[in-house]
C-alpha atoms as a PDB file:
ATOM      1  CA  UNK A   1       0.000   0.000   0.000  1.00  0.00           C
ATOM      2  CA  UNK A   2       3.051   1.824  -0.496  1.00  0.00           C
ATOM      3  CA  UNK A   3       1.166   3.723  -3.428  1.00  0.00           C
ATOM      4  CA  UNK A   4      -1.554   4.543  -1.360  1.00  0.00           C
ATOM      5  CA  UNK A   5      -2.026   9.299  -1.507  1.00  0.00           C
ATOM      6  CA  UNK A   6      -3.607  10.591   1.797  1.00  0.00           C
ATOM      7  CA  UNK A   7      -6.237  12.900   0.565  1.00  0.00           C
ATOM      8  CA  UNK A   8      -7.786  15.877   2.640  1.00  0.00           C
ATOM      9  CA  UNK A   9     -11.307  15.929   2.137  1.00  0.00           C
ATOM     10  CA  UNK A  10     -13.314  19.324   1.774  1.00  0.00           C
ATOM     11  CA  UNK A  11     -17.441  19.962   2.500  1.00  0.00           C
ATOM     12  CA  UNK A  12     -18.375  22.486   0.680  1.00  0.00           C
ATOM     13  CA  UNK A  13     -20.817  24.359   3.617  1.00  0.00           C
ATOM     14  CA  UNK A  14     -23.654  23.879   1.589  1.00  0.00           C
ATOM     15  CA  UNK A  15     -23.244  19.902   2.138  1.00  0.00           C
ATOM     16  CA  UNK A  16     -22.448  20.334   5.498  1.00  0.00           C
ATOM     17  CA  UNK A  17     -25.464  19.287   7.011  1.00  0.00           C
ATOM     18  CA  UNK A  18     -25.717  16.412   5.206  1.00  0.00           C
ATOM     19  CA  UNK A  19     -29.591  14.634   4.166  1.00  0.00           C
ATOM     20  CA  UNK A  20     -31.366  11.681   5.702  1.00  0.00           C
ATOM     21  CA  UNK A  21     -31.993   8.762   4.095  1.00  0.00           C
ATOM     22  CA  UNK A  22     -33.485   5.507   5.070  1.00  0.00           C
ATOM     23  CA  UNK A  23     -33.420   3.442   1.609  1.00  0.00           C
ATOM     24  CA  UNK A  24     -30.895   2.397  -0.810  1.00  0.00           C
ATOM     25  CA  UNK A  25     -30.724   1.222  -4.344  1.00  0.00           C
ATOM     26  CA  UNK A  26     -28.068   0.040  -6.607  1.00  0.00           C
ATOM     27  CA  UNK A  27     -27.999  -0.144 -10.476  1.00  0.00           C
ATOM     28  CA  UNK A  28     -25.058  -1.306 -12.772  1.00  0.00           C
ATOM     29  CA  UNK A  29     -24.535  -1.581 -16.241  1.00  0.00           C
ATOM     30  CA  UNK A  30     -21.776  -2.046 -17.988  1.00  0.00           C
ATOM     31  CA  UNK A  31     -20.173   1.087 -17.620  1.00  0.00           C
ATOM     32  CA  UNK A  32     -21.009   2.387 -13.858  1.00  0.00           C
ATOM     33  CA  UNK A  33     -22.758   1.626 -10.563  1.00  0.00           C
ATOM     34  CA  UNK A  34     -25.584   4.283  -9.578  1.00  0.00           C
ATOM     35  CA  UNK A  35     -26.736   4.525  -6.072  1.00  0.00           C
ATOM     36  CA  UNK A  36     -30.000   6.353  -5.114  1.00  0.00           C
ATOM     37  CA  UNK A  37     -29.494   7.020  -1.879  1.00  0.00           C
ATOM     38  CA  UNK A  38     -33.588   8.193  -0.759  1.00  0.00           C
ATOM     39  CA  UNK A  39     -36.708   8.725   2.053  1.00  0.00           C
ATOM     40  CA  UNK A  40     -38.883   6.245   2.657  1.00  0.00           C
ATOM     41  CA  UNK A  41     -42.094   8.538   3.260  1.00  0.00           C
ATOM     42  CA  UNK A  42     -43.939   7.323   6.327  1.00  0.00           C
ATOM     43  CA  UNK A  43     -47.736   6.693   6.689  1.00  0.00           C
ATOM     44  CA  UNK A  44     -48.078   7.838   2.594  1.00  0.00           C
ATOM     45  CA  UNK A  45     -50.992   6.368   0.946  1.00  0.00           C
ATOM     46  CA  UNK A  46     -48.749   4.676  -1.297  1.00  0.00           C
ATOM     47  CA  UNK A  47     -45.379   3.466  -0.594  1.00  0.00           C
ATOM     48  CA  UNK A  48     -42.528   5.961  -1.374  1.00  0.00           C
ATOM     49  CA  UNK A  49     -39.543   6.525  -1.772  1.00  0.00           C
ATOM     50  CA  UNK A  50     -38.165   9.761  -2.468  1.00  0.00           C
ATOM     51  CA  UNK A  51     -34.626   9.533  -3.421  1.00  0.00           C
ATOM     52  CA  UNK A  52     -32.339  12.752  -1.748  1.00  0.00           C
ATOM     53  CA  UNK A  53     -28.883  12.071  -3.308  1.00  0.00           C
ATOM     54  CA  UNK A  54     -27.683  10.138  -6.782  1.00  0.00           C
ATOM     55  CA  UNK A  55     -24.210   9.173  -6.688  1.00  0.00           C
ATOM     56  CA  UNK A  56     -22.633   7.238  -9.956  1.00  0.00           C
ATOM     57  CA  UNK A  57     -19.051   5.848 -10.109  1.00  0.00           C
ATOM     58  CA  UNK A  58     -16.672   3.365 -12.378  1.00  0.00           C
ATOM     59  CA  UNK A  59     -16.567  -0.178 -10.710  1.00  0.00           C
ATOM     60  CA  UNK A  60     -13.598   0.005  -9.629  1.00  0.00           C
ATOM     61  CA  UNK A  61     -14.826   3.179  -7.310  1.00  0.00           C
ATOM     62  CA  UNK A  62     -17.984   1.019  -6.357  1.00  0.00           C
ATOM     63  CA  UNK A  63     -15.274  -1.903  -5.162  1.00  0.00           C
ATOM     64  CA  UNK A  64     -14.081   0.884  -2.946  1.00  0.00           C
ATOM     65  CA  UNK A  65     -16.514   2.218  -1.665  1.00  0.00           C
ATOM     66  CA  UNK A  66     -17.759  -0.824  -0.593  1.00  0.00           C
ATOM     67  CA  UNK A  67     -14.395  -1.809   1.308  1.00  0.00           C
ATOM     68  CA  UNK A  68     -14.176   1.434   2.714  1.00  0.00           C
ATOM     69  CA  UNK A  69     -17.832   1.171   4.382  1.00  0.00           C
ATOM     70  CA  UNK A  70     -17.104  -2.445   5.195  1.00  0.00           C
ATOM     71  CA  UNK A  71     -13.929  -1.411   7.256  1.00  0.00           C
ATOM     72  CA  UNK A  72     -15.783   2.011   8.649  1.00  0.00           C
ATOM     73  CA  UNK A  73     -18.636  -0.557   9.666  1.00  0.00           C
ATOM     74  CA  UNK A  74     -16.164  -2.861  11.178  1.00  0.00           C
ATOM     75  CA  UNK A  75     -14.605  -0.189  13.418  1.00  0.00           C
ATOM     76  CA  UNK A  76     -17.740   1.699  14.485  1.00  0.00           C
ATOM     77  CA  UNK A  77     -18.860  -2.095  15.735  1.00  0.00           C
ATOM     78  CA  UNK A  78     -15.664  -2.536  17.534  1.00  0.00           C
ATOM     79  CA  UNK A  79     -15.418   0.826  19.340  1.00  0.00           C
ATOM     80  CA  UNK A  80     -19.482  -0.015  20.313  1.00  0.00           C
ATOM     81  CA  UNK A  81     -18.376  -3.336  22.081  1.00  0.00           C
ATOM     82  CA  UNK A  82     -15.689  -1.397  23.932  1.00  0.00           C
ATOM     83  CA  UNK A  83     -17.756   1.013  24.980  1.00  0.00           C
ATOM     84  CA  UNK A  84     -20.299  -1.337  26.325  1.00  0.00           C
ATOM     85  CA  UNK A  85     -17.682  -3.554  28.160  1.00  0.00           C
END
């Protein structure tokens, strides 16, 4: 991992706060990965979903993204058990 760059990441304030979302979905094709990233609207008539944040990335971003949540995951769980002990 010798190769590995050490980036600084930057928020612009307008993305500061962040959004809320309680549903996922994922959609390849043979070029990219999109994620809608949305609301799940409670007590609506019908069942909805409005989506809050579209991300799209190569496949080789998606394969890192999901090993960097894996590992984030991973150490959020392990700082919860320590906590608790």
């Amino acid at each position: 991992m010798a190769n590995e760059k050490k980036y600084k990441v930057k928020v612009p304030d307008s993305l500061e706060a962040g959004v809320y979302t309680n549903a996922i979905s994922v959609h390849f094709n043979s070029n990219e990965c999109v994620i809608d990233m949305g609301y799940s609207v409670p007590n609506a008539g019908e069942p909805t979903i409005k989506v809050v944040s579209r991300v799209n990335m190569s496949h080789k971003t998606a394969e890192s993204f999901v090993n960097v949540l894996s590992n984030a995951l991973l150490d959020w769980r392990n700082k919860q058990k320590e906590s608790n002990k």
